[in-house]
C-alpha atoms as a PDB file:
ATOM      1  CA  UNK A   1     140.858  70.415 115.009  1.00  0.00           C
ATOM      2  CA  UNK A   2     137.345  71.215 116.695  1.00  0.00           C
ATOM      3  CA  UNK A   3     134.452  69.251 114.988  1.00  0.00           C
ATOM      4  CA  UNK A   4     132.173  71.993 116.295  1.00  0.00           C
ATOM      5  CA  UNK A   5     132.712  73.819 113.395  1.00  0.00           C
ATOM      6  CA  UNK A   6     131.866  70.775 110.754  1.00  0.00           C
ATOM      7  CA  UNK A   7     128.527  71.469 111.607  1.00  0.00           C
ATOM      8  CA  UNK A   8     127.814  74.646 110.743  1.00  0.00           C
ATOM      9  CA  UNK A   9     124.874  75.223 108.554  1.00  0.00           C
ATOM     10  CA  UNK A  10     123.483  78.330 106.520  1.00  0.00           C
ATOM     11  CA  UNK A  11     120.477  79.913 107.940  1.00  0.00           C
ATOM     12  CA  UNK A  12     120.397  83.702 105.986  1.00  0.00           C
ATOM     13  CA  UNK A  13     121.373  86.179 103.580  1.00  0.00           C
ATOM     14  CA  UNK A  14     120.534  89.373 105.116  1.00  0.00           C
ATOM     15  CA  UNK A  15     120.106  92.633 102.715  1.00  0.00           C
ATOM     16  CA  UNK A  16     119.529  94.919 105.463  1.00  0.00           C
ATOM     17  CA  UNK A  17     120.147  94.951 109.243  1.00  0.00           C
ATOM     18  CA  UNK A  18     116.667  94.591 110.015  1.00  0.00           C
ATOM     19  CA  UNK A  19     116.746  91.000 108.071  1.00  0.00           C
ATOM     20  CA  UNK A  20     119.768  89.662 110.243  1.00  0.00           C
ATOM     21  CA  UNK A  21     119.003  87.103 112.326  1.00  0.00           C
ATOM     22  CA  UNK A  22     118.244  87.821 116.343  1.00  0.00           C
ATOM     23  CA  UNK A  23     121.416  89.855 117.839  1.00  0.00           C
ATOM     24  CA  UNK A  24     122.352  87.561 120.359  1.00  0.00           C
ATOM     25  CA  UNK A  25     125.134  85.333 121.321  1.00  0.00           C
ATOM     26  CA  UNK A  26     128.341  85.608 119.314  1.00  0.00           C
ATOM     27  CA  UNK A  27     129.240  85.834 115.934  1.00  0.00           C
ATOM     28  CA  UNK A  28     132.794  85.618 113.910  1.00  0.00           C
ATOM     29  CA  UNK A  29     132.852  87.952 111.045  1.00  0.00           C
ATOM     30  CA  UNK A  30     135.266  87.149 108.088  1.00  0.00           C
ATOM     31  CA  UNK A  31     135.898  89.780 105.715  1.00  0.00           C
ATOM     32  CA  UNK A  32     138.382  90.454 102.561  1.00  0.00           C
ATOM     33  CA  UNK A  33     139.007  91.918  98.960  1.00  0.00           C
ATOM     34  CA  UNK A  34     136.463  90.507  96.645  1.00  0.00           C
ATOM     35  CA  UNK A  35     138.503  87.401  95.510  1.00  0.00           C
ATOM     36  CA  UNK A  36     140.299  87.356  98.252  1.00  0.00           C
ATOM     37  CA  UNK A  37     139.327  83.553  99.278  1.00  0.00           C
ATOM     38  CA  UNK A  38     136.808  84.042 102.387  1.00  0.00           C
ATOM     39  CA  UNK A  39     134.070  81.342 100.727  1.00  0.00           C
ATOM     40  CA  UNK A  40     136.698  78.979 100.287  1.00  0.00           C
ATOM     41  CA  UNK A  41     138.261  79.252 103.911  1.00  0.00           C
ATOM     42  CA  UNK A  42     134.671  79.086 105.327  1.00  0.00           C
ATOM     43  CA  UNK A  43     133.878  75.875 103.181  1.00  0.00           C
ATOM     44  CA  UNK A  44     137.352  74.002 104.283  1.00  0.00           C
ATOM     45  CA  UNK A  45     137.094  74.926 107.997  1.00  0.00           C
ATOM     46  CA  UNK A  46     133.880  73.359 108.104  1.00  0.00           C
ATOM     47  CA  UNK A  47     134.530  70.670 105.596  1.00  0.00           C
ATOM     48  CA  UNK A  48     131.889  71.687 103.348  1.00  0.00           C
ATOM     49  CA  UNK A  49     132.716  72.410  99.567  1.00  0.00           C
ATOM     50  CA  UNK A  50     129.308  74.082  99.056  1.00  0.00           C
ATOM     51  CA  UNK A  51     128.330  75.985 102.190  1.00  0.00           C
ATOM     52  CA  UNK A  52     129.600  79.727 101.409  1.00  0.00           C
ATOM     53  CA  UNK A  53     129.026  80.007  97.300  1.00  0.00           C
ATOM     54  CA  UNK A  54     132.655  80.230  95.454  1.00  0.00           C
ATOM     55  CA  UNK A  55     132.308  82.337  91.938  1.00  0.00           C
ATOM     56  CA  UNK A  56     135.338  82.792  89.911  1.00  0.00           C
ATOM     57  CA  UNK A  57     133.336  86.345  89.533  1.00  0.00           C
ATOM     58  CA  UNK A  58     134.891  88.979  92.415  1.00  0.00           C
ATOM     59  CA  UNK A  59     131.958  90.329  94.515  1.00  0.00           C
ATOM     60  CA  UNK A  60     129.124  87.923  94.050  1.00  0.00           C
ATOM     61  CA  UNK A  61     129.186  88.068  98.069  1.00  0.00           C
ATOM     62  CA  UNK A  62     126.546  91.013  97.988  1.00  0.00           C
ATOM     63  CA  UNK A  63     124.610  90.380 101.190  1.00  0.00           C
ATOM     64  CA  UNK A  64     125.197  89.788 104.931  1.00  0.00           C
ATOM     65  CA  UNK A  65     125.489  85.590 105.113  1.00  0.00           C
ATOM     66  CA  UNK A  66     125.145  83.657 108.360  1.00  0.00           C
ATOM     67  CA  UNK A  67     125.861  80.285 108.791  1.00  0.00           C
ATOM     68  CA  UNK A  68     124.838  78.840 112.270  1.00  0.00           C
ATOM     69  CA  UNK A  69     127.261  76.526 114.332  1.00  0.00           C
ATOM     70  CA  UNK A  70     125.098  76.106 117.178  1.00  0.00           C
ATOM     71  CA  UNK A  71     122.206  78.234 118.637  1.00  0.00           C
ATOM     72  CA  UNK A  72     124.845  80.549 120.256  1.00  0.00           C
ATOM     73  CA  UNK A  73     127.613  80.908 118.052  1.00  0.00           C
ATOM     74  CA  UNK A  74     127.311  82.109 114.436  1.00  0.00           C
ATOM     75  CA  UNK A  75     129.962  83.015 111.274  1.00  0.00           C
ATOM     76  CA  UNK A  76     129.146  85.787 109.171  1.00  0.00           C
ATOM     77  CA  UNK A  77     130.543  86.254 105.330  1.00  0.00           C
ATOM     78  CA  UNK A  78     130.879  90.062 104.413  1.00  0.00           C
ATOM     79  CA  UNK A  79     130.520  91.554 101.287  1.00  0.00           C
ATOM     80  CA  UNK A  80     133.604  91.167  99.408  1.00  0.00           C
ATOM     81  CA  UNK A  81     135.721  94.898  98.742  1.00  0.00           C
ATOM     82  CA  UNK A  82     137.424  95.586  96.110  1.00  0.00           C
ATOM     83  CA  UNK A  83     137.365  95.523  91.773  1.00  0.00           C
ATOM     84  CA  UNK A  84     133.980  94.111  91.829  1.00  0.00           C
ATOM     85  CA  UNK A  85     132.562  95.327  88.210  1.00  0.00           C
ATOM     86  CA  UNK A  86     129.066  96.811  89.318  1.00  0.00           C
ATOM     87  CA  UNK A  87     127.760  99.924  89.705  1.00  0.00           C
ATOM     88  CA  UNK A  88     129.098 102.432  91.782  1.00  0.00           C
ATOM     89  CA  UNK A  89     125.420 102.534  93.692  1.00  0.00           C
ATOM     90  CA  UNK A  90     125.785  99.190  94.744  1.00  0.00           C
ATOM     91  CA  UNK A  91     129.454  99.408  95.579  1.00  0.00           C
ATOM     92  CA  UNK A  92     128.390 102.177  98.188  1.00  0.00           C
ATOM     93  CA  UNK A  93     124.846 100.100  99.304  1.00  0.00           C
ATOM     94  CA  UNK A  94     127.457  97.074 100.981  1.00  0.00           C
ATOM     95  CA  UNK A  95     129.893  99.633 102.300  1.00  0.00           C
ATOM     96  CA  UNK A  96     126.892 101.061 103.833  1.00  0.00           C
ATOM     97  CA  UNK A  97     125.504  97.937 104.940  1.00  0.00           C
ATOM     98  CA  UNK A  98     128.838  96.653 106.098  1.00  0.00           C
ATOM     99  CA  UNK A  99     129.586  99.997 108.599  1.00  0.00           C
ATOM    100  CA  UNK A 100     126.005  99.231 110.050  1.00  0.00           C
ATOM    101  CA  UNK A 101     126.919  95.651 110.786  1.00  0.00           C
ATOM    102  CA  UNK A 102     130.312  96.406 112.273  1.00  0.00           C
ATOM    103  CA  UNK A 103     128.847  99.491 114.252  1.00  0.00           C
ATOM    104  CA  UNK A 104     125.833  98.349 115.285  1.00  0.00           C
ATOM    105  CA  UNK A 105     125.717  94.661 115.822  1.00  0.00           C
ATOM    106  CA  UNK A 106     126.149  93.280 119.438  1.00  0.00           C
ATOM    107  CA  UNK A 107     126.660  89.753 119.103  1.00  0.00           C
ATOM    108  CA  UNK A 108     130.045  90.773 117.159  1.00  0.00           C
ATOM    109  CA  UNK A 109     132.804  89.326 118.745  1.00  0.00           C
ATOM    110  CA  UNK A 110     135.600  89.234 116.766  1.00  0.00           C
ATOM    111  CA  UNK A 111     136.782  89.723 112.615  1.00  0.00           C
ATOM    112  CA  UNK A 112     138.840  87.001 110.738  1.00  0.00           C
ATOM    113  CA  UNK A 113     140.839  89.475 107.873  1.00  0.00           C
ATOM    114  CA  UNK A 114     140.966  86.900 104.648  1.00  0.00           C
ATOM    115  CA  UNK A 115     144.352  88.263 102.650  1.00  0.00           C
ATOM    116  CA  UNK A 116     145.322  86.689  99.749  1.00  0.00           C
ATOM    117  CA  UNK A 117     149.186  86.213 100.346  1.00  0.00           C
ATOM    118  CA  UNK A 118     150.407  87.714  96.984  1.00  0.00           C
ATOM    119  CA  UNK A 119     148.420  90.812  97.833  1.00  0.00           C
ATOM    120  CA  UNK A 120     148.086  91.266 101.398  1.00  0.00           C
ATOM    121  CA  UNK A 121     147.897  94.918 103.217  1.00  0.00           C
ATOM    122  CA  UNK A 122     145.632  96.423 100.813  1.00  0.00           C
ATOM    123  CA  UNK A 123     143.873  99.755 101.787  1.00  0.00           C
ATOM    124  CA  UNK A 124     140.624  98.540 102.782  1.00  0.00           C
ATOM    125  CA  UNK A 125     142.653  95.767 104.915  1.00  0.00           C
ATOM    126  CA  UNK A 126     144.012  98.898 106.877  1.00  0.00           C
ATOM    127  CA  UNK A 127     141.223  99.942 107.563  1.00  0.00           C
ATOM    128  CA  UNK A 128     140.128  96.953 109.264  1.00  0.00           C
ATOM    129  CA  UNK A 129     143.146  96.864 111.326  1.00  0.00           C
ATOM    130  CA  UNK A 130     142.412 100.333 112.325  1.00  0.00           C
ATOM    131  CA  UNK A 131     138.973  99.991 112.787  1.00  0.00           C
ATOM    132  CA  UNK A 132     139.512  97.016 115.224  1.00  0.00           C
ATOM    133  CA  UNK A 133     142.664  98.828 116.842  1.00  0.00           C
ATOM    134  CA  UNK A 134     139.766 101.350 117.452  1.00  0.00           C
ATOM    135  CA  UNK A 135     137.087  99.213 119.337  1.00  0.00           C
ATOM    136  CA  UNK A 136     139.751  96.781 120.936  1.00  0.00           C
ATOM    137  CA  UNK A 137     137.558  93.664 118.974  1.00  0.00           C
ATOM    138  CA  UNK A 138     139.737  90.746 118.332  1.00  0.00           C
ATOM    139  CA  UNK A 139     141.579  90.016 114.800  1.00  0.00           C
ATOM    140  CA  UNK A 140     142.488  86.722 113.573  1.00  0.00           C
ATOM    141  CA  UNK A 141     144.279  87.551 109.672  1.00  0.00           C
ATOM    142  CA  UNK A 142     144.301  84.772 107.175  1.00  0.00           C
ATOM    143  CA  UNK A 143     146.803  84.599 104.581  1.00  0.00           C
ATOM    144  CA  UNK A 144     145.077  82.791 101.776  1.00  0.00           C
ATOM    145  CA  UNK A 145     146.301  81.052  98.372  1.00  0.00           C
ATOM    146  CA  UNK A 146     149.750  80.130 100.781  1.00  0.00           C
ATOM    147  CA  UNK A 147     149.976  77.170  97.822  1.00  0.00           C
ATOM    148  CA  UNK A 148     150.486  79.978  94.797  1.00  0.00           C
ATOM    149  CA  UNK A 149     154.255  80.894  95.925  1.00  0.00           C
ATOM    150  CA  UNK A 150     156.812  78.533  97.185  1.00  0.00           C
ATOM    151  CA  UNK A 151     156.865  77.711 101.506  1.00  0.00           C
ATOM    152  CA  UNK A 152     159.871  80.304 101.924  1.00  0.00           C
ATOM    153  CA  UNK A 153     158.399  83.042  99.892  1.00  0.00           C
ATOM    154  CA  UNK A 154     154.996  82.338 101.978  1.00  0.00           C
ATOM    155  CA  UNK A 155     156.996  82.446 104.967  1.00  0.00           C
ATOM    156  CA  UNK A 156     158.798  85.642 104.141  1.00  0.00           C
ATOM    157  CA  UNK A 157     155.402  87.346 103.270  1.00  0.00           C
ATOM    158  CA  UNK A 158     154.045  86.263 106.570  1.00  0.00           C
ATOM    159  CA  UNK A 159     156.882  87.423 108.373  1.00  0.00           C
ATOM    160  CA  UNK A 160     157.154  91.122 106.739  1.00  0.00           C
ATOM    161  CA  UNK A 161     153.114  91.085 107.439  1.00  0.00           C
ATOM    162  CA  UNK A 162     154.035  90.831 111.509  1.00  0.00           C
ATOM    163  CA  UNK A 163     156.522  93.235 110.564  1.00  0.00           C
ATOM    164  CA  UNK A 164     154.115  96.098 109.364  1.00  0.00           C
ATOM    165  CA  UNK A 165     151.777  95.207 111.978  1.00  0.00           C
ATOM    166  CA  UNK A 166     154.391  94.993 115.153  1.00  0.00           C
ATOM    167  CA  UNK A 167     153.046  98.280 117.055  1.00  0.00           C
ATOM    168  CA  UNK A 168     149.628  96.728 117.053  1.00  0.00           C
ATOM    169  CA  UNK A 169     148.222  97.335 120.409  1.00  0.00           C
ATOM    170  CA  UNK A 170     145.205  94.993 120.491  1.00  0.00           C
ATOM    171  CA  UNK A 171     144.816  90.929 120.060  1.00  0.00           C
ATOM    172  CA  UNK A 172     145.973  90.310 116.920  1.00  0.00           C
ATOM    173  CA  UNK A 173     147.420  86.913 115.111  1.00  0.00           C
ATOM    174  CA  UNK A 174     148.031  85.529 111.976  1.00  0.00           C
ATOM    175  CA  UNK A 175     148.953  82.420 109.957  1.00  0.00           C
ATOM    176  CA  UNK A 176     149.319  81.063 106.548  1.00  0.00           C
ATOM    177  CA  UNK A 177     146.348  79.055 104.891  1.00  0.00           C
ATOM    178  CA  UNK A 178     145.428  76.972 102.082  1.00  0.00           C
ATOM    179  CA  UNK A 179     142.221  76.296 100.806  1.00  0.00           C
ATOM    180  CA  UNK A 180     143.577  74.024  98.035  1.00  0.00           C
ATOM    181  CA  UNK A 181     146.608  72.034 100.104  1.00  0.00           C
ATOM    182  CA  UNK A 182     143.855  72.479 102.920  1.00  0.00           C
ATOM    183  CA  UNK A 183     147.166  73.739 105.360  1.00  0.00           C
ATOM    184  CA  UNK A 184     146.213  75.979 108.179  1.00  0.00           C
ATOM    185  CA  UNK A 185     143.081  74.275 109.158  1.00  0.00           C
ATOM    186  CA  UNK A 186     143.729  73.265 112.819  1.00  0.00           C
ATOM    187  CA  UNK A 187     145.113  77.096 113.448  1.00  0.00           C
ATOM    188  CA  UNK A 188     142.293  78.633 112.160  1.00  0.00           C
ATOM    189  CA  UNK A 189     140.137  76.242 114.506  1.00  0.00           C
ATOM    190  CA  UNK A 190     142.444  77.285 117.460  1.00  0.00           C
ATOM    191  CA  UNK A 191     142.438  81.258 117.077  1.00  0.00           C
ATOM    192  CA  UNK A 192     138.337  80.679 116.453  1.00  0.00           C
ATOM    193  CA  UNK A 193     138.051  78.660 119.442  1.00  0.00           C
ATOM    194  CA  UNK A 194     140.134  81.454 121.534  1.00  0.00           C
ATOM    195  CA  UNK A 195     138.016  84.182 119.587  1.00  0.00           C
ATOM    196  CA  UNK A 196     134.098  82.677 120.858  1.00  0.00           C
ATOM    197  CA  UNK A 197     135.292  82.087 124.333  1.00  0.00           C
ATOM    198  CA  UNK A 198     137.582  85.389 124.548  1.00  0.00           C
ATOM    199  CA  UNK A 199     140.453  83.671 125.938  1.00  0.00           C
ATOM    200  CA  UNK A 200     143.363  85.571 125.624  1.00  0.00           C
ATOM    201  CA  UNK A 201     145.378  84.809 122.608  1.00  0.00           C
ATOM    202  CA  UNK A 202     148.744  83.018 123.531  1.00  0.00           C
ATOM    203  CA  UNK A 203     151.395  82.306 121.572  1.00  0.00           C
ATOM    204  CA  UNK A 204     151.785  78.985 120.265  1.00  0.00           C
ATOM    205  CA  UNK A 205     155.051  77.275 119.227  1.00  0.00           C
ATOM    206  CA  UNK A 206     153.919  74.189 117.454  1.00  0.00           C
ATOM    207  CA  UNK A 207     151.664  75.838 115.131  1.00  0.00           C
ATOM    208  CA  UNK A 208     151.856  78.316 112.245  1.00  0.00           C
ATOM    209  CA  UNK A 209     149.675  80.864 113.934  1.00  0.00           C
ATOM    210  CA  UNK A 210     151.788  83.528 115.621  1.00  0.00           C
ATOM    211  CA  UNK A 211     151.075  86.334 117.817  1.00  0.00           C
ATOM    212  CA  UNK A 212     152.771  89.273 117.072  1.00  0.00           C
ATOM    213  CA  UNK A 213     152.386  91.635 119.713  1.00  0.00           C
END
């Protein structure tokens, strides 16, 4: 477990690109399905029930929010995809916004892919895959709610997961996590800790997190 990451602290909710804070150093980008868990992951990694807001509603993540860890490293919570009920105008406004983060922001260094186990491999989860397959940028994929199905059935689901993604040619791991059992904590610190400094992700045999290339 890295401490570092216990003191992270919200500094902005950014509508627009032009509101983000100043593109510079490096930032860790988690994105999902709305309801996938990615408040909840960010508020047990850093120990803080009420940093990212958690709404039983799906898609109340409508903006770009940063949360500082120190003056050179920064997480970022996307806009939630998925069966968020509003408008079709605003559904398209954070697609939009989200393409001109991923494109166009420098400081981006790597994405952490929140998948709720029981549903994981959607179609907008694809095309994260691809899109980082595309660019070469790092992917870390969490496979939330692990406590909602038995350890085996977890277990199988991450293991058919690595399956589908096996011909993945860029850095790529994965693990099971649990916001509620808080399980999976001290991977997620490791792959974040090889994700700021770009170290090259290395398989580790006493841990849940697994590389599959």
């Amino acid at each position: 477990m890295n401490p570092i990451y216990h003191q992270a602290k919200f500094i902005n909710s950014s509508p627009d690109l032009k509101d983000t804070p100043e593109d510079q150093g490096k930032e860790i980008a988690f994105a999902g399905r709305s309801n996938a868990g990615k408040s909840s992951a960010i508020n047990t990694l850093t120990r803080q029930n009420g940093l990212a807001r958690i709404s039983k509603t799906p898609g109340r993540t409508q903006m770009l929010n940063f949360f500082e860890i120190n003056d050179q490293k920064r997480f970022v919570d996307l806009p939630g995809y998925g069966y968020a009920k509003v408008p079709i105008a605003v559904k398209k406004k954070w697609h939009e916004l989200m393409e001109k983060y991923l494109t166009q922001r420098k400081s981006l260094c790597a994405i952490i892919l929140v998948m709720d186990v029981r549903h994981p491999l959607t179609e907008f989860d694809w095309q994260m895959v691809d899109w980082c397959q595309h660019t070469g940028l790092p992917l870390h994929i969490l496979l939330t709610k692990a406590d909602k199905l038995t350890y085996g059935a977890a277990k199988n689901t991450l293991m058919q997961v690595q399956k589908e993604l096996i011909d993945i040619n860029f850095p790529l791991t994965i693990q099971l996590f649990s916001a509620l059992k808080k399980t999976g904590i001290d991977e997620v610190h490791l792959a974040l800790d090889y994700l700021f400094n770009q170290v090259e992700f290395e398989e580790e045999d006493d841990v849940e997190q697994t590389d599959i290339q």
